[in-house]
PDB file of N, CA and C in Angstrom:
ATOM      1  N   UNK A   1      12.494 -10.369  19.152  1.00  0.00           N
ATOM      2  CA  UNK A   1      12.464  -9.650  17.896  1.00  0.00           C
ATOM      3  C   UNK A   1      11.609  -8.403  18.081  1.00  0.00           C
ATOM      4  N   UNK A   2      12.069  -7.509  17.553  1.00  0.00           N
ATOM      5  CA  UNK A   2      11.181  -6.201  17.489  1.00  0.00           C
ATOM      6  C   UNK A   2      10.136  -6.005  16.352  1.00  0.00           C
ATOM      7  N   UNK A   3       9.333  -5.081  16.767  1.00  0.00           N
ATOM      8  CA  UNK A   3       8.033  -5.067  15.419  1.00  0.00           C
ATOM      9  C   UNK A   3       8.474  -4.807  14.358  1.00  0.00           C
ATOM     10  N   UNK A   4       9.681  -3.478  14.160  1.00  0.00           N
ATOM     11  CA  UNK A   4       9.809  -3.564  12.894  1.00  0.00           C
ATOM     12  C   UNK A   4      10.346  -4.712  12.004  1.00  0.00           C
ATOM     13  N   UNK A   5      11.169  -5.344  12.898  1.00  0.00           N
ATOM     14  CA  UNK A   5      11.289  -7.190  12.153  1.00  0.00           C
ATOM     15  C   UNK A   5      10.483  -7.344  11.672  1.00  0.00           C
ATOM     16  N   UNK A   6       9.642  -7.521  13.126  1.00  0.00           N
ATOM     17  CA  UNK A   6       7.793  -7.843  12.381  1.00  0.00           C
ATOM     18  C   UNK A   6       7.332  -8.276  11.358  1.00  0.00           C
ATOM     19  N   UNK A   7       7.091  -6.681  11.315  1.00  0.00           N
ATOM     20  CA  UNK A   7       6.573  -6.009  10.087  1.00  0.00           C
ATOM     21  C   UNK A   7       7.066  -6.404   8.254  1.00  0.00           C
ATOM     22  N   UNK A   8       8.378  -5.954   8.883  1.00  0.00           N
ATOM     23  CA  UNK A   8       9.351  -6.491   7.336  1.00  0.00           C
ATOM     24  C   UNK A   8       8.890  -7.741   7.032  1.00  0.00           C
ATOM     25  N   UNK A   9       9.259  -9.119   8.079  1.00  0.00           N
ATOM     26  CA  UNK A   9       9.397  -9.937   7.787  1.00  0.00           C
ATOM     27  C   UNK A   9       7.919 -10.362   6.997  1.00  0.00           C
ATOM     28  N   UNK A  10       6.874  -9.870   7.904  1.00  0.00           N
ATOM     29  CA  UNK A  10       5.549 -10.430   7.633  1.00  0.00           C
ATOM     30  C   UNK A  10       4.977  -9.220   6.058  1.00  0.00           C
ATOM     31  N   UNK A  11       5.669  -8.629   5.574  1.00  0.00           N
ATOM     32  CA  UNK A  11       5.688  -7.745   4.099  1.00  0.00           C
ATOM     33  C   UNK A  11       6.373  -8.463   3.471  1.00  0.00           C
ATOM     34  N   UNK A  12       7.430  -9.545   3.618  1.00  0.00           N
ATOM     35  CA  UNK A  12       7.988 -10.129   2.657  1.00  0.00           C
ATOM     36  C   UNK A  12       7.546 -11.852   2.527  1.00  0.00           C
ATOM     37  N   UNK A  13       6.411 -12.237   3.575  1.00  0.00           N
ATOM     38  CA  UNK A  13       6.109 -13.204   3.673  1.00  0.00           C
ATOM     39  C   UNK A  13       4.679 -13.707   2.842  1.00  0.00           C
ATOM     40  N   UNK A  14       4.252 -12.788   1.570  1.00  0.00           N
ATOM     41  CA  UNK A  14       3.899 -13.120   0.492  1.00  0.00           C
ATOM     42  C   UNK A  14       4.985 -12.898  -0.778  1.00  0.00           C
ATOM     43  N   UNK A  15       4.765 -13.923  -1.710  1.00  0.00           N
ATOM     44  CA  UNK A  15       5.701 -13.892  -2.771  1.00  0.00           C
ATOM     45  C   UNK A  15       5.189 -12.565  -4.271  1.00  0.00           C
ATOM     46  N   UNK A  16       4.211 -12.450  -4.139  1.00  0.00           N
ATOM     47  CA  UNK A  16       3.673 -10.848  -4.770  1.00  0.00           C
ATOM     48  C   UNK A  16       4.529 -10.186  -4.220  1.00  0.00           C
ATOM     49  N   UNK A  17       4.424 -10.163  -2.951  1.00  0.00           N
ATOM     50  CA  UNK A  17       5.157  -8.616  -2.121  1.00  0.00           C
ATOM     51  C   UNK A  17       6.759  -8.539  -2.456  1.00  0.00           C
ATOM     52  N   UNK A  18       7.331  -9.928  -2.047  1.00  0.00           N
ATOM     53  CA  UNK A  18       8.846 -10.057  -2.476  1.00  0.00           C
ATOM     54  C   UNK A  18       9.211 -10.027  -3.927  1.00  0.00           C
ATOM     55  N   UNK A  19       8.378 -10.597  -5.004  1.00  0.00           N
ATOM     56  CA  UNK A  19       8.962 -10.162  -6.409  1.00  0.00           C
ATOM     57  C   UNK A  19       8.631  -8.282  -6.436  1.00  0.00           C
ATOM     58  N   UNK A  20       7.909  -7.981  -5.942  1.00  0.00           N
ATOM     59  CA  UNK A  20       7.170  -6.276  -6.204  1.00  0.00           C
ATOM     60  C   UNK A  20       9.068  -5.422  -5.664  1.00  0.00           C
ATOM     61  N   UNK A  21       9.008  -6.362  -4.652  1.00  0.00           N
ATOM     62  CA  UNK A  21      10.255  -5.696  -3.821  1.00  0.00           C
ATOM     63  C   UNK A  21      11.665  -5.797  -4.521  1.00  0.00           C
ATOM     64  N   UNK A  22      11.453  -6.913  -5.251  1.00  0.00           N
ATOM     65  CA  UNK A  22      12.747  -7.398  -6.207  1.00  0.00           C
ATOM     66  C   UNK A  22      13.137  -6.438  -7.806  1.00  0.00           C
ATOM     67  N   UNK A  23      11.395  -6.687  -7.759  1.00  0.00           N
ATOM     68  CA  UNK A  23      11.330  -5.145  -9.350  1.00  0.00           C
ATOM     69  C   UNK A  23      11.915  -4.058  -9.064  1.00  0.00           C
ATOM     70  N   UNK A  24      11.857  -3.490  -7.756  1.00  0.00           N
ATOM     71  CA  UNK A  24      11.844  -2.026  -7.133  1.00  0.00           C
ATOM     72  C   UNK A  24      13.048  -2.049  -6.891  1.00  0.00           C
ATOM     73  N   UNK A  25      13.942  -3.095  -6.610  1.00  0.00           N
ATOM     74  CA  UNK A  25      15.357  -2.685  -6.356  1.00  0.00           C
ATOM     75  C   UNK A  25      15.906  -2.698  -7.718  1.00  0.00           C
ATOM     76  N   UNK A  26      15.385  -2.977  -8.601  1.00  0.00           N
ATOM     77  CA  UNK A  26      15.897  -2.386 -10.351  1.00  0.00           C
ATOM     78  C   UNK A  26      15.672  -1.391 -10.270  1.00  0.00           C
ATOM     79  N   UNK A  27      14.645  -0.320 -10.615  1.00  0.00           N
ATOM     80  CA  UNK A  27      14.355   0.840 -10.474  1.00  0.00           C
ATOM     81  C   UNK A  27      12.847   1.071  -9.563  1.00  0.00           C
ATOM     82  N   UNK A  28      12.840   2.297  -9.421  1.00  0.00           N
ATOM     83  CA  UNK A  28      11.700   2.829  -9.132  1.00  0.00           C
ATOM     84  C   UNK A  28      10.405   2.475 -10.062  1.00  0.00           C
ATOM     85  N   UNK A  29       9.549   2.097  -9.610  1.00  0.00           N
ATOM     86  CA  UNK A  29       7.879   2.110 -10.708  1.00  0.00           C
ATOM     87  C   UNK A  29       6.963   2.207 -10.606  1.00  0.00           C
ATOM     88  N   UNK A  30       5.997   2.711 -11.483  1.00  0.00           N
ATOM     89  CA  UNK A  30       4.545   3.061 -11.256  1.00  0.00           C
ATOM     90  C   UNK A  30       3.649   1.528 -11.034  1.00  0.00           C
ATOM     91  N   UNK A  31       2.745   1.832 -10.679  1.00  0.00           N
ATOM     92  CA  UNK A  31       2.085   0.671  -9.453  1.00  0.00           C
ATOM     93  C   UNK A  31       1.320   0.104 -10.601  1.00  0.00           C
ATOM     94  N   UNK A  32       0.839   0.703 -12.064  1.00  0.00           N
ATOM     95  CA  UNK A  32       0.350  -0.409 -13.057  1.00  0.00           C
ATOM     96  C   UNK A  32       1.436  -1.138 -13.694  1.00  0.00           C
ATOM     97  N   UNK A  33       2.376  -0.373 -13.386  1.00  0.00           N
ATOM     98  CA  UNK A  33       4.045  -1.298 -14.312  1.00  0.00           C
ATOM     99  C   UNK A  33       4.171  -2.498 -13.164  1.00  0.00           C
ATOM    100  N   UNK A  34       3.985  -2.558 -11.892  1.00  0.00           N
ATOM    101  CA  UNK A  34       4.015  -3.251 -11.162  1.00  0.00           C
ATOM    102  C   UNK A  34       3.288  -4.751 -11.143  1.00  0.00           C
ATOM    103  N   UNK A  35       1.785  -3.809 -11.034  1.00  0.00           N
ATOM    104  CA  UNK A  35       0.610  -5.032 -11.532  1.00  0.00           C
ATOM    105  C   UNK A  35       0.827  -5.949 -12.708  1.00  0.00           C
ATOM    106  N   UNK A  36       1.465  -5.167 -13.666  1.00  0.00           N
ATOM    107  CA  UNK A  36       1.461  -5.811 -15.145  1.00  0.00           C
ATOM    108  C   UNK A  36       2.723  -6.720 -14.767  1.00  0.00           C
ATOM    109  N   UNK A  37       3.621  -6.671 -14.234  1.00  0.00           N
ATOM    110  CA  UNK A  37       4.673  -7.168 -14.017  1.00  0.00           C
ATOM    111  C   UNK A  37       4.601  -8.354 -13.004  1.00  0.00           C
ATOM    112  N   UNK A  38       3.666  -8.506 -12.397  1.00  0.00           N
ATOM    113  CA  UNK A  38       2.901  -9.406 -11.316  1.00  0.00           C
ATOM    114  C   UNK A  38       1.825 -10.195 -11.465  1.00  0.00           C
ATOM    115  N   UNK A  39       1.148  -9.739 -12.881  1.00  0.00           N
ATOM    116  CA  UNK A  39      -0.146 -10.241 -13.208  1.00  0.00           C
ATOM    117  C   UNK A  39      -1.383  -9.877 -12.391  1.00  0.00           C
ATOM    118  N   UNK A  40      -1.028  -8.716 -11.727  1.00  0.00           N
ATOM    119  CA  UNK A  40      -2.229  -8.547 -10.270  1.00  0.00           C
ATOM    120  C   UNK A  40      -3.368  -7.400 -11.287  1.00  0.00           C
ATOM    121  N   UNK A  41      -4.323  -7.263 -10.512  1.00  0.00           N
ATOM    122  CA  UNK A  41      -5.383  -6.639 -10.771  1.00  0.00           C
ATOM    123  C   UNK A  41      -5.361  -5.439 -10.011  1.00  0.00           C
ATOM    124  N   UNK A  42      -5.886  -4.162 -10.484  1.00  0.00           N
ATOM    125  CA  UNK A  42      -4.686  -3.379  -9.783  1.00  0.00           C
ATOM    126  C   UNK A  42      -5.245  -3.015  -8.319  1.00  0.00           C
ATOM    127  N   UNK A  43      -6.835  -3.373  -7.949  1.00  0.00           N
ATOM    128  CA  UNK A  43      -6.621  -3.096  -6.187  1.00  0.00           C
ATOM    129  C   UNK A  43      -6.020  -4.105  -5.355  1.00  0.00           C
ATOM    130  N   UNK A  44      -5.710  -5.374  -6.568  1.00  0.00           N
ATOM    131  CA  UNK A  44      -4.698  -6.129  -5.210  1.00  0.00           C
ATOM    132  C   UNK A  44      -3.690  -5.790  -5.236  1.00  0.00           C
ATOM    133  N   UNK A  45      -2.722  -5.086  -6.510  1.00  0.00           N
ATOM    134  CA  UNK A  45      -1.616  -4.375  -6.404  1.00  0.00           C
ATOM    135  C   UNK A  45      -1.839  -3.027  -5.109  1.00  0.00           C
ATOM    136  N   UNK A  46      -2.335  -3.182  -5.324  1.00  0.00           N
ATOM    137  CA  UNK A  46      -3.053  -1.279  -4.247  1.00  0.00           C
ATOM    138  C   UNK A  46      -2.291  -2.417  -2.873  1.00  0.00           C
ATOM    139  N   UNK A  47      -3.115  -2.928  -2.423  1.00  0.00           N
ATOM    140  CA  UNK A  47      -3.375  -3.640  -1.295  1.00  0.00           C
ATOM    141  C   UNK A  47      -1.982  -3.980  -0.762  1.00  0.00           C
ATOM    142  N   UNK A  48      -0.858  -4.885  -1.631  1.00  0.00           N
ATOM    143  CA  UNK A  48       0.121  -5.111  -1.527  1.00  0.00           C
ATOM    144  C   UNK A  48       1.178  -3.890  -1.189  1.00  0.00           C
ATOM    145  N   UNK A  49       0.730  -2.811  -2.297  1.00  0.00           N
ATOM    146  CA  UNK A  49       1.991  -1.713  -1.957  1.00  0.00           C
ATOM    147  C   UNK A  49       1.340  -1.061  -1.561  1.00  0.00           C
ATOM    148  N   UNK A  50       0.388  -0.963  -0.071  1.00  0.00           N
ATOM    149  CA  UNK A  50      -0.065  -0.398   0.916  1.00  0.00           C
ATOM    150  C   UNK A  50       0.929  -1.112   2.278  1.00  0.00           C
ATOM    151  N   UNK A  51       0.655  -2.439   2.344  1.00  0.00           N
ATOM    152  CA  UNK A  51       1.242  -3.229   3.013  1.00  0.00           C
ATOM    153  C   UNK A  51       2.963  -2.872   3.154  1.00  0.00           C
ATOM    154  N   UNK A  52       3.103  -2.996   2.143  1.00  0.00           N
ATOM    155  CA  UNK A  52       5.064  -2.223   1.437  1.00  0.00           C
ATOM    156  C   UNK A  52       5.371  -1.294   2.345  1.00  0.00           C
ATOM    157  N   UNK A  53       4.430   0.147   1.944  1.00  0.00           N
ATOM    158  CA  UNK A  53       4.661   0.922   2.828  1.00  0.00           C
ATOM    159  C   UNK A  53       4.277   1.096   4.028  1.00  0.00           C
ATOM    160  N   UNK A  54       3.610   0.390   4.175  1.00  0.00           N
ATOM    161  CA  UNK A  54       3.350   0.427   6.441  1.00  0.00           C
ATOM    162  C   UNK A  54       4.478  -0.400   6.630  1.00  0.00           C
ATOM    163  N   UNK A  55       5.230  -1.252   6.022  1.00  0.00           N
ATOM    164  CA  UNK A  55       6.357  -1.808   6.699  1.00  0.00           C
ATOM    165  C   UNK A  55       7.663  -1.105   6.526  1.00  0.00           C
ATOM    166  N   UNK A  56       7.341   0.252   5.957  1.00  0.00           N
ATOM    167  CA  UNK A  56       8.556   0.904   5.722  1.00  0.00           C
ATOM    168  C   UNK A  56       9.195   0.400   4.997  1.00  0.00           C
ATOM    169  N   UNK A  57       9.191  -0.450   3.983  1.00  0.00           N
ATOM    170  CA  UNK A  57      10.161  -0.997   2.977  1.00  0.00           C
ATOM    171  C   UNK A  57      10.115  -0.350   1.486  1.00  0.00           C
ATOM    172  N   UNK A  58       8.691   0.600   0.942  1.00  0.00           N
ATOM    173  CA  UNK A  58       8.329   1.093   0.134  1.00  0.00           C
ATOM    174  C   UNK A  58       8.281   2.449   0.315  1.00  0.00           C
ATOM    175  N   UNK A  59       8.418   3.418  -0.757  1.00  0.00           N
ATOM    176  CA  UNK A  59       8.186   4.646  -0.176  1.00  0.00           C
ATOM    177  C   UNK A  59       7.207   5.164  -1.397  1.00  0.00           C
ATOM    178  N   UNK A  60       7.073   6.496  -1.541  1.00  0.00           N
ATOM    179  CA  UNK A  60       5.598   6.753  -2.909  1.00  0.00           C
ATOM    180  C   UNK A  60       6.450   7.825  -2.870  1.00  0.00           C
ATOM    181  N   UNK A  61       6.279   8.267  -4.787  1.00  0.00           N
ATOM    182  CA  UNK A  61       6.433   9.938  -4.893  1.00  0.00           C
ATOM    183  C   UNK A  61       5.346  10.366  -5.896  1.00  0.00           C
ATOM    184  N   UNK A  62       5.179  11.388  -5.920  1.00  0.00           N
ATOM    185  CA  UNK A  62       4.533  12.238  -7.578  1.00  0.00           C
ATOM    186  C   UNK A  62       5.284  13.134  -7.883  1.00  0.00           C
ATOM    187  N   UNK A  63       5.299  12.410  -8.989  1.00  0.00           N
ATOM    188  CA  UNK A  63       6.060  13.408  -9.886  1.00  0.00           C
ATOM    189  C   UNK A  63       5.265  15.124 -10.125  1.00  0.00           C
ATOM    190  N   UNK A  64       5.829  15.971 -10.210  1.00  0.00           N
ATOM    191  CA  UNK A  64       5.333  17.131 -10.408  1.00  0.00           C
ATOM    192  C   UNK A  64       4.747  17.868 -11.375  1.00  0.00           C
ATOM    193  N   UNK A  65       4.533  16.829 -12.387  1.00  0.00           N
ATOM    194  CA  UNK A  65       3.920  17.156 -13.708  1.00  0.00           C
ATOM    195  C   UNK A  65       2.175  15.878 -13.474  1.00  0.00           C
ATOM    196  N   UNK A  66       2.176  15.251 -12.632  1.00  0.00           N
ATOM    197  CA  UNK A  66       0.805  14.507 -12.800  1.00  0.00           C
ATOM    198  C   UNK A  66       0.325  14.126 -10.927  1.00  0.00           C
ATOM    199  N   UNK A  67       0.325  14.521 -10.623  1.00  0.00           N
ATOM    200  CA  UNK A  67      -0.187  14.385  -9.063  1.00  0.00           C
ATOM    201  C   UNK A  67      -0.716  12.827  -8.852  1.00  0.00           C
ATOM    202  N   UNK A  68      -1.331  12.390  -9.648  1.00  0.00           N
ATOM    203  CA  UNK A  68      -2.054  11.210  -9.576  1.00  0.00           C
ATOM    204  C   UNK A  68      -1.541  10.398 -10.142  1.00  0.00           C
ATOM    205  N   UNK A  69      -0.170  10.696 -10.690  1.00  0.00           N
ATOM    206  CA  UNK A  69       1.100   9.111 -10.851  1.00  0.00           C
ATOM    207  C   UNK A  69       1.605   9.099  -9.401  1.00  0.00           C
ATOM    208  N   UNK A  70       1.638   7.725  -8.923  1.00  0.00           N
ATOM    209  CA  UNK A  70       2.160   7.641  -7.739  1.00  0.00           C
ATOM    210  C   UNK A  70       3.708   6.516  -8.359  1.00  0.00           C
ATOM    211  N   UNK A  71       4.614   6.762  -7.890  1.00  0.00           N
ATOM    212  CA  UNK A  71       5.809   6.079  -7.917  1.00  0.00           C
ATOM    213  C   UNK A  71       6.627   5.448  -6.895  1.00  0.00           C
ATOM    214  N   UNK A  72       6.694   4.755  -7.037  1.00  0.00           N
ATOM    215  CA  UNK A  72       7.330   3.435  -5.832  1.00  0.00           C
ATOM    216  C   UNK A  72       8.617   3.059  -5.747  1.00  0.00           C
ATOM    217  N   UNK A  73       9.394   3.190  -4.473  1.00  0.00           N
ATOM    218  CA  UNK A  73      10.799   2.979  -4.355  1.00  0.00           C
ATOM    219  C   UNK A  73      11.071   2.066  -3.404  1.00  0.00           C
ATOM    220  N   UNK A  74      11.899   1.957  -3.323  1.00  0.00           N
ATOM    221  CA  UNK A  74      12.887   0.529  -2.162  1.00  0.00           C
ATOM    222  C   UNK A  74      12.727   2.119  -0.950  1.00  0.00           C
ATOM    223  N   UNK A  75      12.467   2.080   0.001  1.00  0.00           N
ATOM    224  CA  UNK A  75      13.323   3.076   1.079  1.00  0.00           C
ATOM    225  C   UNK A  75      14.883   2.864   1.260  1.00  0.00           C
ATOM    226  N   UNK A  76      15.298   3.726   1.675  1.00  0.00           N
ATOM    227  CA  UNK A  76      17.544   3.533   1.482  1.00  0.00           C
ATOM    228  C   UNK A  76      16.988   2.936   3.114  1.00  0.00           C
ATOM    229  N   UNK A  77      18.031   1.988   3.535  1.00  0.00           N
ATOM    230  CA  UNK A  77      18.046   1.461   4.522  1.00  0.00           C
ATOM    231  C   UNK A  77      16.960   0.948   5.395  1.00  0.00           C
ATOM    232  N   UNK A  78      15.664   0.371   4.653  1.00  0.00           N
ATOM    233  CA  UNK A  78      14.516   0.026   4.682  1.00  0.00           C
ATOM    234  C   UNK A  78      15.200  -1.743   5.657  1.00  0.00           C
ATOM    235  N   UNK A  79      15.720  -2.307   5.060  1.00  0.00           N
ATOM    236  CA  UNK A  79      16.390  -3.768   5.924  1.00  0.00           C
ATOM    237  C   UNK A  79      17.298  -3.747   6.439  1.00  0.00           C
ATOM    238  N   UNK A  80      17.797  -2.379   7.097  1.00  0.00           N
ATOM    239  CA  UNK A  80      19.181  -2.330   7.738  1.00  0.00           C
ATOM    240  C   UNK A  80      19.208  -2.855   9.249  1.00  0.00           C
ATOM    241  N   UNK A  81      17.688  -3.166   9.471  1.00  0.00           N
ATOM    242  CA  UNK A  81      17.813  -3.337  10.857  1.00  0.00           C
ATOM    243  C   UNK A  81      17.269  -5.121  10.725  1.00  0.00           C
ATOM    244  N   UNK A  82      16.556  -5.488   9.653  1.00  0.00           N
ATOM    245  CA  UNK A  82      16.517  -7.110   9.420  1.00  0.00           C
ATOM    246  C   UNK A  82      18.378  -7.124   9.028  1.00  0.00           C
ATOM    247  N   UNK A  83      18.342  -7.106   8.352  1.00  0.00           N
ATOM    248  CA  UNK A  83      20.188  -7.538   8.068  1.00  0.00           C
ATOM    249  C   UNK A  83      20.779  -7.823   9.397  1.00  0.00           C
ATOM    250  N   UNK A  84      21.022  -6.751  10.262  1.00  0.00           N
ATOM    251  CA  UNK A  84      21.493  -7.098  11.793  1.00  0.00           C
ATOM    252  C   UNK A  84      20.716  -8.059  12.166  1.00  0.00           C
ATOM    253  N   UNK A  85      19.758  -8.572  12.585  1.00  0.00           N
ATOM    254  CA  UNK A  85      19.324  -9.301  13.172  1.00  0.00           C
ATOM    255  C   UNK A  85      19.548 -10.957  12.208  1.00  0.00           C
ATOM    256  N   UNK A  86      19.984 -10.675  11.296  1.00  0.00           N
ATOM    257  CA  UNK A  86      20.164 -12.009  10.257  1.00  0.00           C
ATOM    258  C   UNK A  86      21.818 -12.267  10.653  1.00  0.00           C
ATOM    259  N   UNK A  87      22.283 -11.736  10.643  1.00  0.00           N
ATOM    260  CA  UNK A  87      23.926 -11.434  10.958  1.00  0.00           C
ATOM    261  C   UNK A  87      24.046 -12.139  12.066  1.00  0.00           C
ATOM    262  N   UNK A  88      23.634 -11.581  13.287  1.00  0.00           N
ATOM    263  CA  UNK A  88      23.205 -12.122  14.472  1.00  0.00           C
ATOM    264  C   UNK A  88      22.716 -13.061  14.819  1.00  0.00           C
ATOM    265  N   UNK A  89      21.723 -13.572  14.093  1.00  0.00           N
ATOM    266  CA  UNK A  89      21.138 -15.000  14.173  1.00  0.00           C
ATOM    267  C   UNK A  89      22.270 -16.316  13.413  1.00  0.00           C
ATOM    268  N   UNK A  90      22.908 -15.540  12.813  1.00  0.00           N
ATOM    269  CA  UNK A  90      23.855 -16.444  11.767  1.00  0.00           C
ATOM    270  C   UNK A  90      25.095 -16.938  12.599  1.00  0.00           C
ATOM    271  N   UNK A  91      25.340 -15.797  13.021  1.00  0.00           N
ATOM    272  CA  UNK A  91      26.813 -16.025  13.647  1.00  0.00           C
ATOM    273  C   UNK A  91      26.459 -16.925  15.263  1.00  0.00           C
ATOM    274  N   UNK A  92      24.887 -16.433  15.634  1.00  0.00           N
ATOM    275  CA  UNK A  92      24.735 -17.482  16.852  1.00  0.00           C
ATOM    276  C   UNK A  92      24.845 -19.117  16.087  1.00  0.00           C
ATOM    277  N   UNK A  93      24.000 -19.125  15.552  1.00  0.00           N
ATOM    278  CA  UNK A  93      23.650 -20.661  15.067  1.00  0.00           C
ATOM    279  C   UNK A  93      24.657 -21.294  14.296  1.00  0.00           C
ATOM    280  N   UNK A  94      26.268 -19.999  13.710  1.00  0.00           N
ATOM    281  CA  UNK A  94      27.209 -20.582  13.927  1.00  0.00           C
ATOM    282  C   UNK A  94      28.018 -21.064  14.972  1.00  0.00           C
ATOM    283  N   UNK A  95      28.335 -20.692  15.595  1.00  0.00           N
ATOM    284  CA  UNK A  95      28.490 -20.850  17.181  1.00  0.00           C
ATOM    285  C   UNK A  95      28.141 -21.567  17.437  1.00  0.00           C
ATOM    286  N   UNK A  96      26.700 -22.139  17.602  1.00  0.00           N
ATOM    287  CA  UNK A  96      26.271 -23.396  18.179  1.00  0.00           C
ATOM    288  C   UNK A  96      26.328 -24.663  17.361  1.00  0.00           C
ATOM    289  N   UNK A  97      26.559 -24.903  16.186  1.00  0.00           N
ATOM    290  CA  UNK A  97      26.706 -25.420  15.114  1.00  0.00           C
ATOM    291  C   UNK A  97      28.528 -26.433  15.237  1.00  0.00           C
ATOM    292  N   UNK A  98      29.663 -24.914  15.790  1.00  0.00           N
ATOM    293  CA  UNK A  98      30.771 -25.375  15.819  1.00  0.00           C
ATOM    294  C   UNK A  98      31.252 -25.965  17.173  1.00  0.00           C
ATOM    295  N   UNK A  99      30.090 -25.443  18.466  1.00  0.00           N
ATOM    296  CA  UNK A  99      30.264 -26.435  19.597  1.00  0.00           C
ATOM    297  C   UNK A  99      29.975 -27.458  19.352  1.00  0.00           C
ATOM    298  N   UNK A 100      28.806 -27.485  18.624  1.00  0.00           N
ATOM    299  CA  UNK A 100      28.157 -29.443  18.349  1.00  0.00           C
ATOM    300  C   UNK A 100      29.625 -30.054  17.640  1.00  0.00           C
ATOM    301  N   UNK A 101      29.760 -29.444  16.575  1.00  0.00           N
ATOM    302  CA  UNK A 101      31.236 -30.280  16.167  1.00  0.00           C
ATOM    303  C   UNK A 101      32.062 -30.633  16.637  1.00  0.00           C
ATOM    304  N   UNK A 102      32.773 -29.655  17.825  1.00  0.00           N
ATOM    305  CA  UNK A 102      33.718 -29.986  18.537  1.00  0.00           C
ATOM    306  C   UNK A 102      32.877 -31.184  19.523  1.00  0.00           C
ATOM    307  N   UNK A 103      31.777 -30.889  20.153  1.00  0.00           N
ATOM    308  CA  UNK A 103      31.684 -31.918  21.184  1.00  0.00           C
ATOM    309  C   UNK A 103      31.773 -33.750  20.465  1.00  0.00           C
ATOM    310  N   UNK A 104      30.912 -33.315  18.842  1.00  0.00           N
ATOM    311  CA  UNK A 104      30.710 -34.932  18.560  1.00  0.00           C
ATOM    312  C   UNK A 104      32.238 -34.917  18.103  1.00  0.00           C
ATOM    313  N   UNK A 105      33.073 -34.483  18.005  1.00  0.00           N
ATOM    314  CA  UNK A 105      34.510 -35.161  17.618  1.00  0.00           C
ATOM    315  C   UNK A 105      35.090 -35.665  19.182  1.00  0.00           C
ATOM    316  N   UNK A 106      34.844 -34.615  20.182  1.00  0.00           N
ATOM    317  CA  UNK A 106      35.722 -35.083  20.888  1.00  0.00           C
ATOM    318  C   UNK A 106      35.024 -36.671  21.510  1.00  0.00           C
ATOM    319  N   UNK A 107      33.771 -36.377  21.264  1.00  0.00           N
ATOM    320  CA  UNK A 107      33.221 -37.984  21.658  1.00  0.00           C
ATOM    321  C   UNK A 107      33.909 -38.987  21.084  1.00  0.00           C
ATOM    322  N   UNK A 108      34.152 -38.770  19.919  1.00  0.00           N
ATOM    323  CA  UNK A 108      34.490 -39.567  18.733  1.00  0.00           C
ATOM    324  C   UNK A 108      35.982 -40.153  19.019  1.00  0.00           C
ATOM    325  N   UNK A 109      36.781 -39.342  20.051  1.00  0.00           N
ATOM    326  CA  UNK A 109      38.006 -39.444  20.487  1.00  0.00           C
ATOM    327  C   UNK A 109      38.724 -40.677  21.181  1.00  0.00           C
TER     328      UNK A 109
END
């Protein structure tokens, strides 16, 4: 597995981080709409969508009317490279899944 797996995987391996990630694929949101939406306090929200974005799964903007709103997005193709590797793992462990079948039938023969 490569780091950015890693990374993803170990950003989605708290359940804060994965509902934060689940809000964000509704829309874009500000990081107290987040907290409030999470029940977090907001430097553990900080903490979390720090984490987000070092795994490349989060991205930040400001809007141009307040510098100090920060806004939070899904990145476009942020799991395009976990997806392949899920695909891949699927279709192996199908594969090995439909040899076992065939072998215990033909035992069975």
């Amino acid at each position: 597995m490569n780091s950015r797996i890693d990374k993803t995987l170990a950003a989605l391996a708290d359940p804060h981080r994965r509902h934060a990630v689940e809000l964000l694929g509704q829309r874009p949101r500000r990081a107290g709409e987040l907290a409030d939406a999470l029940g977090l306090p907001a430097p553990a929200m900080s903490r979390h969508l720090r984490l987000l974005k070092q795994s490349g799964l989060v991205e930040e903007t400001h809007p141009e009317f307040d510098a100090r709103v920060r806004i939070y997005a899904l990145k476009d193709g942020a799991m395009a490279e976990l997806k392949r590797w899920l695909a891949s793992t699927e279709a192996m462990w199908a594969a090995q899944l439909s040899s076992f079948k065939a072998h215990v039938e033909k035992k069975r023969k």
